[in-house]
PDB file of N, CA and C in Angstrom:
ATOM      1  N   UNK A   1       0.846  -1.191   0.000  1.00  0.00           N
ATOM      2  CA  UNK A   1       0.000   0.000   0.000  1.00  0.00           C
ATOM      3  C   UNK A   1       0.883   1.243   0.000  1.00  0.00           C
ATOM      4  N   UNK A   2       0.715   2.349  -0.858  1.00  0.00           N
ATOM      5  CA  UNK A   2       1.424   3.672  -1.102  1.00  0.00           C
ATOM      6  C   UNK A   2       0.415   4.352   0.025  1.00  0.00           C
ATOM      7  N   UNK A   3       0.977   5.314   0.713  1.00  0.00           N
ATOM      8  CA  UNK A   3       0.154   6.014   1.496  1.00  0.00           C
ATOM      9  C   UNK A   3       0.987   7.873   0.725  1.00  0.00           C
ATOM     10  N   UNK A   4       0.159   8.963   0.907  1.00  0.00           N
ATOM     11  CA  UNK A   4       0.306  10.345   0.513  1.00  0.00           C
ATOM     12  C   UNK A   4      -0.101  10.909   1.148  1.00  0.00           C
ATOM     13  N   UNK A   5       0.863  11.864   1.876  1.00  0.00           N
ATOM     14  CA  UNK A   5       0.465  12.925   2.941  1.00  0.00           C
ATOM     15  C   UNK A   5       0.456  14.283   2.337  1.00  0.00           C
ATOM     16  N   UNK A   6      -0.187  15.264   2.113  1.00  0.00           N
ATOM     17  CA  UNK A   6       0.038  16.531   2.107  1.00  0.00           C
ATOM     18  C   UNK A   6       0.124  17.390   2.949  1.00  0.00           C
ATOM     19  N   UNK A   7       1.161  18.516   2.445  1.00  0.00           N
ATOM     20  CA  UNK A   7       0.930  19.549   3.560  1.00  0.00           C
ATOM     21  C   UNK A   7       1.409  20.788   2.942  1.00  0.00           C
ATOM     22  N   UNK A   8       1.518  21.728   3.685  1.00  0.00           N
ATOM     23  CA  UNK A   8       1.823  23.141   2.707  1.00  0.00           C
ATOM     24  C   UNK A   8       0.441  24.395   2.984  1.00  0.00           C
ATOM     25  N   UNK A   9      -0.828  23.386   2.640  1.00  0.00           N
ATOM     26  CA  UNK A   9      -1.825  24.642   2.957  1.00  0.00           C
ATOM     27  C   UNK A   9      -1.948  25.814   3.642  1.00  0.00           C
ATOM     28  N   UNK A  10      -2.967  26.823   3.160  1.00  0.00           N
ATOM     29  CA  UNK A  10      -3.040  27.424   3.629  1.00  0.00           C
ATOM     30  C   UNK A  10      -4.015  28.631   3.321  1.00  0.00           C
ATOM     31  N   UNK A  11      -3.814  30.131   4.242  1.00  0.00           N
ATOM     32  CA  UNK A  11      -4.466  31.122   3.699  1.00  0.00           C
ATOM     33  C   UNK A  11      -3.521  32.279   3.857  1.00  0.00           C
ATOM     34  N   UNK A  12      -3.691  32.944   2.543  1.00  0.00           N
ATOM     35  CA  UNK A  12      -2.720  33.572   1.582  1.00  0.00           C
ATOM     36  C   UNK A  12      -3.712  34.703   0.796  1.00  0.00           C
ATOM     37  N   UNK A  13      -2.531  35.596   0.859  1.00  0.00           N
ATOM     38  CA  UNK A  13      -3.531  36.760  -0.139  1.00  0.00           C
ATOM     39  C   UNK A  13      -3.324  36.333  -1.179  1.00  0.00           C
ATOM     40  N   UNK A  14      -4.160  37.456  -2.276  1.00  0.00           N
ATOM     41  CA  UNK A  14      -3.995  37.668  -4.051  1.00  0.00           C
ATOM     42  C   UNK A  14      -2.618  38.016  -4.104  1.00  0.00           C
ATOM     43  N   UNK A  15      -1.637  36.964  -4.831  1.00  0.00           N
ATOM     44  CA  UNK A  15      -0.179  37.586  -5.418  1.00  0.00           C
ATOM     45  C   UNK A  15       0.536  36.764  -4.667  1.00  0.00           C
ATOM     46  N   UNK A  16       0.054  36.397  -3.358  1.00  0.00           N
ATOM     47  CA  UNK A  16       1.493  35.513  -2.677  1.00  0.00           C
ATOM     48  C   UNK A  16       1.831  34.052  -3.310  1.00  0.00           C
ATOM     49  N   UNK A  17       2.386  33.487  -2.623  1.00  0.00           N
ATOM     50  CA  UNK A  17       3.114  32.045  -2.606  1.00  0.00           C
ATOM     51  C   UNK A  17       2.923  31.103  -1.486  1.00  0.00           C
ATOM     52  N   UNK A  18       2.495  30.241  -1.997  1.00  0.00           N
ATOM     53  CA  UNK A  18       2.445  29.145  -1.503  1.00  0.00           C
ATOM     54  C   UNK A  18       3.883  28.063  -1.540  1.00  0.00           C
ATOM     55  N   UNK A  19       4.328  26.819  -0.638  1.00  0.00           N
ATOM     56  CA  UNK A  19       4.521  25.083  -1.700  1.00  0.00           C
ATOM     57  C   UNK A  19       3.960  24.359  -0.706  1.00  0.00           C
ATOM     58  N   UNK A  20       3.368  23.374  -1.665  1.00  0.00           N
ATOM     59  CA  UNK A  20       2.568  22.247  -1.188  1.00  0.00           C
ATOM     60  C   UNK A  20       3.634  20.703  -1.491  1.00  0.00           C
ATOM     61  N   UNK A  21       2.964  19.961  -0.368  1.00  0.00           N
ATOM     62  CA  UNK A  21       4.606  19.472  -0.207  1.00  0.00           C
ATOM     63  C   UNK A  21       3.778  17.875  -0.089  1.00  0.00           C
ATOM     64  N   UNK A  22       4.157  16.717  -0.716  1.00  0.00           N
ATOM     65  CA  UNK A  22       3.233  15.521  -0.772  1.00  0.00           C
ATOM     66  C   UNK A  22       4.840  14.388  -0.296  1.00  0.00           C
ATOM     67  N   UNK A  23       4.461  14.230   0.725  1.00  0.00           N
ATOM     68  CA  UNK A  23       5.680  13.009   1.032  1.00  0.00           C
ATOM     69  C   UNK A  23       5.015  11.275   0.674  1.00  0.00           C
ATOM     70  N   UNK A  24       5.411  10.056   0.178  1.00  0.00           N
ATOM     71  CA  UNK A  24       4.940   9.404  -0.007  1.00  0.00           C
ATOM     72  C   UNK A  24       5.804   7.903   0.758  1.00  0.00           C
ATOM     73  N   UNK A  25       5.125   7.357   1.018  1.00  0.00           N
ATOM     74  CA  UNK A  25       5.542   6.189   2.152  1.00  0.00           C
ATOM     75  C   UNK A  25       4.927   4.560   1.517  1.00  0.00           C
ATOM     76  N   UNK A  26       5.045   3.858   2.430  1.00  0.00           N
ATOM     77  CA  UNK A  26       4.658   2.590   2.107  1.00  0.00           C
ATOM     78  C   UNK A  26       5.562   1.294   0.976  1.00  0.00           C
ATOM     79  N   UNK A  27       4.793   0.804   0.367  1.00  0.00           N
ATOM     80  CA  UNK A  27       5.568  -0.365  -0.082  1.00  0.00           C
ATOM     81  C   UNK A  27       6.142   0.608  -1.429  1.00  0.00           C
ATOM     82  N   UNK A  28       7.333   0.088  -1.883  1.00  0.00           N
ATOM     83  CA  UNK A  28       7.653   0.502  -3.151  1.00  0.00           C
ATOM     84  C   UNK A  28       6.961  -0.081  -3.992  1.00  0.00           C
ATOM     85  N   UNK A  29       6.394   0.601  -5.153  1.00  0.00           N
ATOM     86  CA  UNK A  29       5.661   0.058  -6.719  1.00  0.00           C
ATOM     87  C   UNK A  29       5.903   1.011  -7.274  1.00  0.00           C
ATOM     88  N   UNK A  30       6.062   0.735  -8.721  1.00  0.00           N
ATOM     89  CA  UNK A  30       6.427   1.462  -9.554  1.00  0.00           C
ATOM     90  C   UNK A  30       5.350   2.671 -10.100  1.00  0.00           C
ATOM     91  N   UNK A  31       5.607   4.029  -9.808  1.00  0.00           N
ATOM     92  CA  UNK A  31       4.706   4.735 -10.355  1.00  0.00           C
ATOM     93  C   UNK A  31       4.846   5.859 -11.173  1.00  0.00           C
ATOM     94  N   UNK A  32       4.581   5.920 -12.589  1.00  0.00           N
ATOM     95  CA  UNK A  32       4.675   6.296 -13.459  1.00  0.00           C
ATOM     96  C   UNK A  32       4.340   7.864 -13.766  1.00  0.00           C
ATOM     97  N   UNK A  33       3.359   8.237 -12.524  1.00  0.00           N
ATOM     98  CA  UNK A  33       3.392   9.977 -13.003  1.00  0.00           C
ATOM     99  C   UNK A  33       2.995   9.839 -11.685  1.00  0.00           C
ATOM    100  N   UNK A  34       2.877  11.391 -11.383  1.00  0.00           N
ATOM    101  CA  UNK A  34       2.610  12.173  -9.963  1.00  0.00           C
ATOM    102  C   UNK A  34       1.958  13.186 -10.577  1.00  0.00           C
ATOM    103  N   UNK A  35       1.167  13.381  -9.894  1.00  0.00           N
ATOM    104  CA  UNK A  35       0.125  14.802  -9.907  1.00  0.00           C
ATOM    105  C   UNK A  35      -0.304  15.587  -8.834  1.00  0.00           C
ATOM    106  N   UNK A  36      -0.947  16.989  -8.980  1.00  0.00           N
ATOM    107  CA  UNK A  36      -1.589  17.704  -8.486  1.00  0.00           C
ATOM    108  C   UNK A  36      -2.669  18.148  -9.000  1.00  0.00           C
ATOM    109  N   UNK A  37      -3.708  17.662  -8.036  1.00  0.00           N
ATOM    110  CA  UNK A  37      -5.451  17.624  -8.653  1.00  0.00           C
ATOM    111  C   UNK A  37      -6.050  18.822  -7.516  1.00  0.00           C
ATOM    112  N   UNK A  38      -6.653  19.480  -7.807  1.00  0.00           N
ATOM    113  CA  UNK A  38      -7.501  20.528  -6.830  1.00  0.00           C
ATOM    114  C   UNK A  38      -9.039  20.479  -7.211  1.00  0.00           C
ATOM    115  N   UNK A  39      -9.849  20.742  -6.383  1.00  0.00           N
ATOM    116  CA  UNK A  39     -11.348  20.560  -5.762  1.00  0.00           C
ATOM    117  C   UNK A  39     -11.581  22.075  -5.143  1.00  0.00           C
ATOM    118  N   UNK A  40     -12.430  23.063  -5.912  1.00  0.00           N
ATOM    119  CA  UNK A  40     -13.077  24.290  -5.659  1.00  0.00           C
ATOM    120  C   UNK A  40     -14.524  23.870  -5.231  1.00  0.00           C
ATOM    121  N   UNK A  41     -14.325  24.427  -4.292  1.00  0.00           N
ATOM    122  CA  UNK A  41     -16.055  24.342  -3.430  1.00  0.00           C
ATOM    123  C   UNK A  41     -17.116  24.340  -4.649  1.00  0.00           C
ATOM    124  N   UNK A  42     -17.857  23.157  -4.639  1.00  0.00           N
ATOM    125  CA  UNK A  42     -18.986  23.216  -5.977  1.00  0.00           C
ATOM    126  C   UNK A  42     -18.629  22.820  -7.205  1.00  0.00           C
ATOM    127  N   UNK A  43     -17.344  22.008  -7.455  1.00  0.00           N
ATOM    128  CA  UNK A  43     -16.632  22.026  -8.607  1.00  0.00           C
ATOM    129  C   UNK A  43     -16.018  20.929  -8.669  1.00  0.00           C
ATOM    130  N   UNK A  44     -16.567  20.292  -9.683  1.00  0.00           N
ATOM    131  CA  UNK A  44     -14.951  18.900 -10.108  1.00  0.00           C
ATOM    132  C   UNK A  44     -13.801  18.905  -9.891  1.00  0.00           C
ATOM    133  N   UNK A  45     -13.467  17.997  -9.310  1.00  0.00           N
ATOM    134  CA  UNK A  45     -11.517  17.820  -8.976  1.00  0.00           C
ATOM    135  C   UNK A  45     -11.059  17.895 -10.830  1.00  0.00           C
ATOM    136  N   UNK A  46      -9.897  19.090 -10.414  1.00  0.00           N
ATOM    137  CA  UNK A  46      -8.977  19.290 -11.925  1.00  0.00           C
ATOM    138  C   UNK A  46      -8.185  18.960 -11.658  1.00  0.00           C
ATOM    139  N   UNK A  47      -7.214  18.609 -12.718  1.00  0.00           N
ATOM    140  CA  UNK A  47      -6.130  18.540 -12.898  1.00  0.00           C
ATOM    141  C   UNK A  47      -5.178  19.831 -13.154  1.00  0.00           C
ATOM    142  N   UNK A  48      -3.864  19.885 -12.090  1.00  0.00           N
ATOM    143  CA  UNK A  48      -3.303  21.316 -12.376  1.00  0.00           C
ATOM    144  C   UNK A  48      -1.914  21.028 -12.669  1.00  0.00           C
ATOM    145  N   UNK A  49      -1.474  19.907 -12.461  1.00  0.00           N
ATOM    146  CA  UNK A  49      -0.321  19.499 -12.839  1.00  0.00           C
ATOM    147  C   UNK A  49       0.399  18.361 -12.988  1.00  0.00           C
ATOM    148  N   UNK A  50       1.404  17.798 -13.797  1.00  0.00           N
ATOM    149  CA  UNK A  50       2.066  16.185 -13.758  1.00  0.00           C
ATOM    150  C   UNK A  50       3.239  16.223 -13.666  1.00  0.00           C
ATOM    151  N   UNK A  51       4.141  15.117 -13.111  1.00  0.00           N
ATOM    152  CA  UNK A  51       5.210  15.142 -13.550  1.00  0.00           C
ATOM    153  C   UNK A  51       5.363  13.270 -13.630  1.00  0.00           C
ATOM    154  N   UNK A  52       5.993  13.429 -15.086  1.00  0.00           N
ATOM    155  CA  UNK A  52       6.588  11.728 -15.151  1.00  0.00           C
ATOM    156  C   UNK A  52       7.641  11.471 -14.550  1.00  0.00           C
ATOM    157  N   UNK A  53       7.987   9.950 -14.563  1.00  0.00           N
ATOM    158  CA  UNK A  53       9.329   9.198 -13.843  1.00  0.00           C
ATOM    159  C   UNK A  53      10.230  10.034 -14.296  1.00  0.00           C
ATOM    160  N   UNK A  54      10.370  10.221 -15.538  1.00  0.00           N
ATOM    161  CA  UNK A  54      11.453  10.988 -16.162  1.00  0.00           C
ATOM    162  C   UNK A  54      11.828  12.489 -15.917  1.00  0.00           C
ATOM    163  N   UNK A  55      10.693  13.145 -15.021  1.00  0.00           N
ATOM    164  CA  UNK A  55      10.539  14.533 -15.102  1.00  0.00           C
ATOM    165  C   UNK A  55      10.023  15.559 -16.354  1.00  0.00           C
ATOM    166  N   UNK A  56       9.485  14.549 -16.853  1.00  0.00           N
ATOM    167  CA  UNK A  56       8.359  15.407 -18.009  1.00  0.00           C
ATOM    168  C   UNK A  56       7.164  15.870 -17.030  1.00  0.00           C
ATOM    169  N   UNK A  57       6.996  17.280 -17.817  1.00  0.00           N
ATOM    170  CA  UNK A  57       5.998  18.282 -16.845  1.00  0.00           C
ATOM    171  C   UNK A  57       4.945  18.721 -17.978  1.00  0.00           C
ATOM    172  N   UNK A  58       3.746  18.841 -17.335  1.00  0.00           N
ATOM    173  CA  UNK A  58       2.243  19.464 -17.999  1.00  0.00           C
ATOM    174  C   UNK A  58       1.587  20.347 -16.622  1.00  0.00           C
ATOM    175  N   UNK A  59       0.933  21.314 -17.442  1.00  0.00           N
ATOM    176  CA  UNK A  59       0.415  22.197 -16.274  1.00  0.00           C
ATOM    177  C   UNK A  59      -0.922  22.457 -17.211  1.00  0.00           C
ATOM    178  N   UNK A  60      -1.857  22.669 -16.269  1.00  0.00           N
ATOM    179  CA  UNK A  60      -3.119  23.338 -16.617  1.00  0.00           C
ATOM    180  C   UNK A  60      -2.973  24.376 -17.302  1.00  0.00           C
ATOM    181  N   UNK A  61      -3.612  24.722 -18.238  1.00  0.00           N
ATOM    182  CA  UNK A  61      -3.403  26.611 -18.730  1.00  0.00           C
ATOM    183  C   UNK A  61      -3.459  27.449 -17.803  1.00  0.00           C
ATOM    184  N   UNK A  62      -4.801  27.076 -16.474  1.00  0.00           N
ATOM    185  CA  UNK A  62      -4.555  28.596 -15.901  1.00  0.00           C
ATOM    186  C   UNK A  62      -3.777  28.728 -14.758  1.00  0.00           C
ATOM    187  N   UNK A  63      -2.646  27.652 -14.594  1.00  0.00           N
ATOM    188  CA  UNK A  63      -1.851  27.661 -13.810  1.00  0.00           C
ATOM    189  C   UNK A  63      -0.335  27.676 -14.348  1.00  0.00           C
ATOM    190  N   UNK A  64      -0.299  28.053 -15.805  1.00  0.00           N
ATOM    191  CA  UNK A  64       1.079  27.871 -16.577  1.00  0.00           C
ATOM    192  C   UNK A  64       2.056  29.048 -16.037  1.00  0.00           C
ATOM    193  N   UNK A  65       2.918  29.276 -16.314  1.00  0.00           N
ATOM    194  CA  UNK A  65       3.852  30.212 -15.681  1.00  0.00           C
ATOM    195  C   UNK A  65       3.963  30.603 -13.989  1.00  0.00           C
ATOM    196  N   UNK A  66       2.850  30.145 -13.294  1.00  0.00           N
ATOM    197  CA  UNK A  66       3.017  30.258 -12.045  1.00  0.00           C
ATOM    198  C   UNK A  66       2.688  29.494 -11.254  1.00  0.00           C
ATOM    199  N   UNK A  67       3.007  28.093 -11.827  1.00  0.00           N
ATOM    200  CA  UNK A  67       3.070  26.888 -10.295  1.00  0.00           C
ATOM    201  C   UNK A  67       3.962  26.193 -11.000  1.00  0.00           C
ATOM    202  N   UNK A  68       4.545  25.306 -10.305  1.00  0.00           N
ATOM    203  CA  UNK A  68       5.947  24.475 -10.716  1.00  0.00           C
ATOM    204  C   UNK A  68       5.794  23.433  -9.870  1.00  0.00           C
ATOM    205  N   UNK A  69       5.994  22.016 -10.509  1.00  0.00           N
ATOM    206  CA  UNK A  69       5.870  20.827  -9.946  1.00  0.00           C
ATOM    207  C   UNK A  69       7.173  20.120  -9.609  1.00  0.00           C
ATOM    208  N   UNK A  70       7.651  19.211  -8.937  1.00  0.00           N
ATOM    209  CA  UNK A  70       9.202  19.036  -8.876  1.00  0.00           C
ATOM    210  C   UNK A  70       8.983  17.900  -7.909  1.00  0.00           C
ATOM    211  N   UNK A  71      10.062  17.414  -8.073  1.00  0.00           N
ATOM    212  CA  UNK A  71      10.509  15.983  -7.378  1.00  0.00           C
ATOM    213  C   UNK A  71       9.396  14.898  -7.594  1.00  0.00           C
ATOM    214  N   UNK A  72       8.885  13.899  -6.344  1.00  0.00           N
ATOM    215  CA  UNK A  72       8.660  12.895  -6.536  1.00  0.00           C
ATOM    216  C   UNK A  72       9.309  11.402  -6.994  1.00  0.00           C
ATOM    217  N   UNK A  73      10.119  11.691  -7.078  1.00  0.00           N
ATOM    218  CA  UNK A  73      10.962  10.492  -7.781  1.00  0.00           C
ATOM    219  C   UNK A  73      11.301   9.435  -6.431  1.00  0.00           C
ATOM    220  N   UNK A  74      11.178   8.341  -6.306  1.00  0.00           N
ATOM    221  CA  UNK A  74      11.155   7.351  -5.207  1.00  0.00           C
ATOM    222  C   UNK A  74      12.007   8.164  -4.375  1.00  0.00           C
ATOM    223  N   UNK A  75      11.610   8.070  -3.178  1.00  0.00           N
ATOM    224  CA  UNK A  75      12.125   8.469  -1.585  1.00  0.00           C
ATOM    225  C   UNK A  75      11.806   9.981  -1.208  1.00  0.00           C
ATOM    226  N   UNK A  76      11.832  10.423  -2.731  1.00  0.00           N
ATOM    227  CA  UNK A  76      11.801  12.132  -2.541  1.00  0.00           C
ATOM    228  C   UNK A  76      10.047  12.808  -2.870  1.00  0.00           C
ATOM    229  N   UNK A  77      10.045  13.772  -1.882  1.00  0.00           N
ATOM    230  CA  UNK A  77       8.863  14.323  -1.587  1.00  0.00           C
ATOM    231  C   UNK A  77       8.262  15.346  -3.104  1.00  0.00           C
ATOM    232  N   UNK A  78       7.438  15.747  -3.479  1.00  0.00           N
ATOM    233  CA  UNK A  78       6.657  15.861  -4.365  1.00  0.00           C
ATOM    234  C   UNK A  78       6.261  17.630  -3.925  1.00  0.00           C
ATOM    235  N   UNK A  79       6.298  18.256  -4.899  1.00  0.00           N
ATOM    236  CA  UNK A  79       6.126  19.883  -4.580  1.00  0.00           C
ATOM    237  C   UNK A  79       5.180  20.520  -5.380  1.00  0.00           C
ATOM    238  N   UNK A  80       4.830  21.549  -5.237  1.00  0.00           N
ATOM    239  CA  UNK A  80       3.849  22.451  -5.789  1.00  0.00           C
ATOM    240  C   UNK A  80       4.397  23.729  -5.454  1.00  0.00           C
ATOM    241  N   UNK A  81       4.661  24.293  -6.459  1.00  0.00           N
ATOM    242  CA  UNK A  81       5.425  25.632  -6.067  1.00  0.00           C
ATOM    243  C   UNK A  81       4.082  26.553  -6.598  1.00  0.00           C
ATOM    244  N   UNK A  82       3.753  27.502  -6.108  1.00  0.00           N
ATOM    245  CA  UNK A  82       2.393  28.294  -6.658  1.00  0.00           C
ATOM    246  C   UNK A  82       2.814  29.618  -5.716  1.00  0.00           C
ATOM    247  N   UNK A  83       2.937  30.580  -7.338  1.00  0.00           N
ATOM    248  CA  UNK A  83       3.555  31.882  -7.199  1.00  0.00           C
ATOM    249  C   UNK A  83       2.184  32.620  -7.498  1.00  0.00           C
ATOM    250  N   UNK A  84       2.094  34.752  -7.621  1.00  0.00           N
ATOM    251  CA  UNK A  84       1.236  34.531  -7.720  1.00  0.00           C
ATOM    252  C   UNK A  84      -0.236  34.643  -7.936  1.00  0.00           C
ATOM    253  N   UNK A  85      -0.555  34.047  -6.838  1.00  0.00           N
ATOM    254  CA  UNK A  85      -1.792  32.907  -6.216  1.00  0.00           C
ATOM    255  C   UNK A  85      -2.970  34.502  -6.280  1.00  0.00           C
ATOM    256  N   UNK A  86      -3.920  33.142  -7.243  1.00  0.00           N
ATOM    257  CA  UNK A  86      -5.479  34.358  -7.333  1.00  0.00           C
ATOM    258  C   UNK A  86      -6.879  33.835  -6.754  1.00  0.00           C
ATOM    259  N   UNK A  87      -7.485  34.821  -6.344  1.00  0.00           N
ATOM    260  CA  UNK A  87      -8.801  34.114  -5.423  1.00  0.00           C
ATOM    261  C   UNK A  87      -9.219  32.729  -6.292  1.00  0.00           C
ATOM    262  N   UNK A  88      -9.519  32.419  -7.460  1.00  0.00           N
ATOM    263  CA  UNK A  88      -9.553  31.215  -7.982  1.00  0.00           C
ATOM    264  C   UNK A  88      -8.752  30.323  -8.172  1.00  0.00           C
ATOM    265  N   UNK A  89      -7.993  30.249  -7.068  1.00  0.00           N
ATOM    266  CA  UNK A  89      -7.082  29.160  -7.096  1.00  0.00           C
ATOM    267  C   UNK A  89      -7.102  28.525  -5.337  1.00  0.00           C
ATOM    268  N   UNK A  90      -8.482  28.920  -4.838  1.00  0.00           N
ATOM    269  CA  UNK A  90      -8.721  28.575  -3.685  1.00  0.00           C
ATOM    270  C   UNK A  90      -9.751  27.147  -4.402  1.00  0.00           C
ATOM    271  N   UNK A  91      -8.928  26.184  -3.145  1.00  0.00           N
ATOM    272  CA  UNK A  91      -9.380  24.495  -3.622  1.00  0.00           C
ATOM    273  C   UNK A  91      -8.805  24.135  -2.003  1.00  0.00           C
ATOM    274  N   UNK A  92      -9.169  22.681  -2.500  1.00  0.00           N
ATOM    275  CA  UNK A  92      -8.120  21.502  -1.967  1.00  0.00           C
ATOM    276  C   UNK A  92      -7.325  21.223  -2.436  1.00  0.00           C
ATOM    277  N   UNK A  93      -6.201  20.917  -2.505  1.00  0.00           N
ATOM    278  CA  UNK A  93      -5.079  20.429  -3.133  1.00  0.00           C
ATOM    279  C   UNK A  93      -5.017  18.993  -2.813  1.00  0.00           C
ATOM    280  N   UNK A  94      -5.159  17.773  -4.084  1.00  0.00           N
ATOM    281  CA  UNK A  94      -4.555  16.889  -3.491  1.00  0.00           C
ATOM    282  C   UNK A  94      -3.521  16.013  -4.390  1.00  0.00           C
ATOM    283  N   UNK A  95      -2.763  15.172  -3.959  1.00  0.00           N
ATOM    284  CA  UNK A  95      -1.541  14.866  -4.621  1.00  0.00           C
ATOM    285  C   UNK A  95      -2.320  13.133  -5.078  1.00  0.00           C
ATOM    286  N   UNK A  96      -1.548  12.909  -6.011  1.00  0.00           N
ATOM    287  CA  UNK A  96      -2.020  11.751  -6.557  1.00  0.00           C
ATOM    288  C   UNK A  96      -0.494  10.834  -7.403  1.00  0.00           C
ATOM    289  N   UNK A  97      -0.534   9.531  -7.060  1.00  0.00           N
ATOM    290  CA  UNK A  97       0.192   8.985  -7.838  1.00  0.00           C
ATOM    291  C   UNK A  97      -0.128   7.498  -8.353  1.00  0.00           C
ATOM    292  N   UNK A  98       0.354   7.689 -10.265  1.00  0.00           N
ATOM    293  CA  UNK A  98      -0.516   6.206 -10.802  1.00  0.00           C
ATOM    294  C   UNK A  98       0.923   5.348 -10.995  1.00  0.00           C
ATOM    295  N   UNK A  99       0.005   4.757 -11.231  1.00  0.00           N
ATOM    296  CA  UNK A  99       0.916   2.962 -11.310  1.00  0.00           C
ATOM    297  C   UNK A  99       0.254   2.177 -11.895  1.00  0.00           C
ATOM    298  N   UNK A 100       0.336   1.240 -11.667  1.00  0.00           N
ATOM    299  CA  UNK A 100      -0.402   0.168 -12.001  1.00  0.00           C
ATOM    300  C   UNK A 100      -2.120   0.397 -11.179  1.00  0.00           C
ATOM    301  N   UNK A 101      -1.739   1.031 -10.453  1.00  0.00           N
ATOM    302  CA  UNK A 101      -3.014   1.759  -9.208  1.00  0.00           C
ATOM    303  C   UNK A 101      -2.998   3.274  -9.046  1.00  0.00           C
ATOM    304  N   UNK A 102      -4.151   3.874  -8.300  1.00  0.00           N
ATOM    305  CA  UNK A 102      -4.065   5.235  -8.499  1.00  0.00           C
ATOM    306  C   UNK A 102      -4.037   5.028  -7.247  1.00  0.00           C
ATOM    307  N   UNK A 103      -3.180   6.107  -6.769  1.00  0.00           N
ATOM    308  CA  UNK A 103      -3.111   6.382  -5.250  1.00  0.00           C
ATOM    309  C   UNK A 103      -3.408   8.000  -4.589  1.00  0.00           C
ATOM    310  N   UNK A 104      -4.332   8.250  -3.808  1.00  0.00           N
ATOM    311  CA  UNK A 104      -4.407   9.971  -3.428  1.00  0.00           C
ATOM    312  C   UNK A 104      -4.180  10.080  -2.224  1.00  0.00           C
ATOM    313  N   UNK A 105      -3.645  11.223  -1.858  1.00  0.00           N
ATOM    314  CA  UNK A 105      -3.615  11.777  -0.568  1.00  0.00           C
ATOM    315  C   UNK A 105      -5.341  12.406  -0.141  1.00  0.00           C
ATOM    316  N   UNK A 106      -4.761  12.812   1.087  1.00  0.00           N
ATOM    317  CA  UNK A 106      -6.284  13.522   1.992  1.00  0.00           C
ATOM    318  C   UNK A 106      -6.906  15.172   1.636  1.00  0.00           C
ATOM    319  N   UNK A 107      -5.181  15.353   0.868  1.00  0.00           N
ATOM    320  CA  UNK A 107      -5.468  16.718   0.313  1.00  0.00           C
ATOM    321  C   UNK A 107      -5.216  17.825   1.398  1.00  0.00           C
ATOM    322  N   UNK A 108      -4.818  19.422   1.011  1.00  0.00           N
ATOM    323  CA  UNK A 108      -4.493  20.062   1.651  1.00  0.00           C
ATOM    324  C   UNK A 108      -4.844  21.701   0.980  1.00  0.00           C
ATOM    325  N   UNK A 109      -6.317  22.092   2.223  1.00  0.00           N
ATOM    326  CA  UNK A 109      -6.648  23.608   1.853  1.00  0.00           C
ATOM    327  C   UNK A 109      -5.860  24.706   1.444  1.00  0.00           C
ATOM    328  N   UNK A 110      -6.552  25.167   0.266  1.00  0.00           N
ATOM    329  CA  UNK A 110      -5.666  26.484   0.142  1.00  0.00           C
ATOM    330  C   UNK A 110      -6.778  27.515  -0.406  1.00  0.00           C
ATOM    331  N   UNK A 111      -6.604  28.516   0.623  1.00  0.00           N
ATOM    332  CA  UNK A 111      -7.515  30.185   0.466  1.00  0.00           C
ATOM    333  C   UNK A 111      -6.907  31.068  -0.207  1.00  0.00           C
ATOM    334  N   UNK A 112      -7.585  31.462  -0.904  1.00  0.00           N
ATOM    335  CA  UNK A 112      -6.364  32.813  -1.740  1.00  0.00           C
ATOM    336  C   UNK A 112      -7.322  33.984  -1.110  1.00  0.00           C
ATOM    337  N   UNK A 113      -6.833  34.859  -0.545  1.00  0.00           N
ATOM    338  CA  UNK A 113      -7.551  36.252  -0.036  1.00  0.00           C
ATOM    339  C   UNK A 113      -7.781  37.376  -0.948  1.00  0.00           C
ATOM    340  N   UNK A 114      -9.101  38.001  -1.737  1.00  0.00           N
ATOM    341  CA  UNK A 114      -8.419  38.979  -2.346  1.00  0.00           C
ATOM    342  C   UNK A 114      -8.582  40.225  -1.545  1.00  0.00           C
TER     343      UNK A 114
END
């Protein structure tokens, strides 16, 4: 079993910075991408970002130029860099990693103040 913790949340004005920080534990299996999915009150979980084994990166459009995804690679913790930050980018944050299985964390609030 992969277990995913997040942490990082928070509340933050319009323009600041956030990182959201996903440590991952449990049995080793091989997993092929890492993500960051967010959940706006009333709203489908999106997708805002990936990164492959290799460190190939995709970002949402309305998060391009100002969030940055990094690490994850076995042992090492998983980031969300989010520069910035606009009242619509208040969600849950949660971290996700696939494999052969999809695995999510519990997720971790984030308020943007304007």
């Amino acid at each position: 079993q992969v277990q995913l913790v997040e942490s990082g949340g928070g509340l933050v004005q319009t323009g600041g910075s956030l990182t959201l920080s996903c440590k991952r534990t449990g049995v080793a299996v091989r997993i092929n991408t890492m993500a960051w999915y967010r959940q706006a009150p009333g709203k489908q979980r999106e997708l805002v970002a990936t990164i492959s084994s290799v460190g190939s990166t995709n970002y949402a459009d309305s998060v391009k130029g100002r969030f940055t995804i990094s690490g994850g690679s076995p042992g090492n913790t998983l980031y969300l860099q989010m520069n910035s930050l606009k009242p619509e980018d208040t969600a849950v944050y949660y971290c996700q990693a696939s494999g052969c299985f999809e695995y999510w964390g519990q997720g971790t609030p984030v308020t943007v103040s304007s």
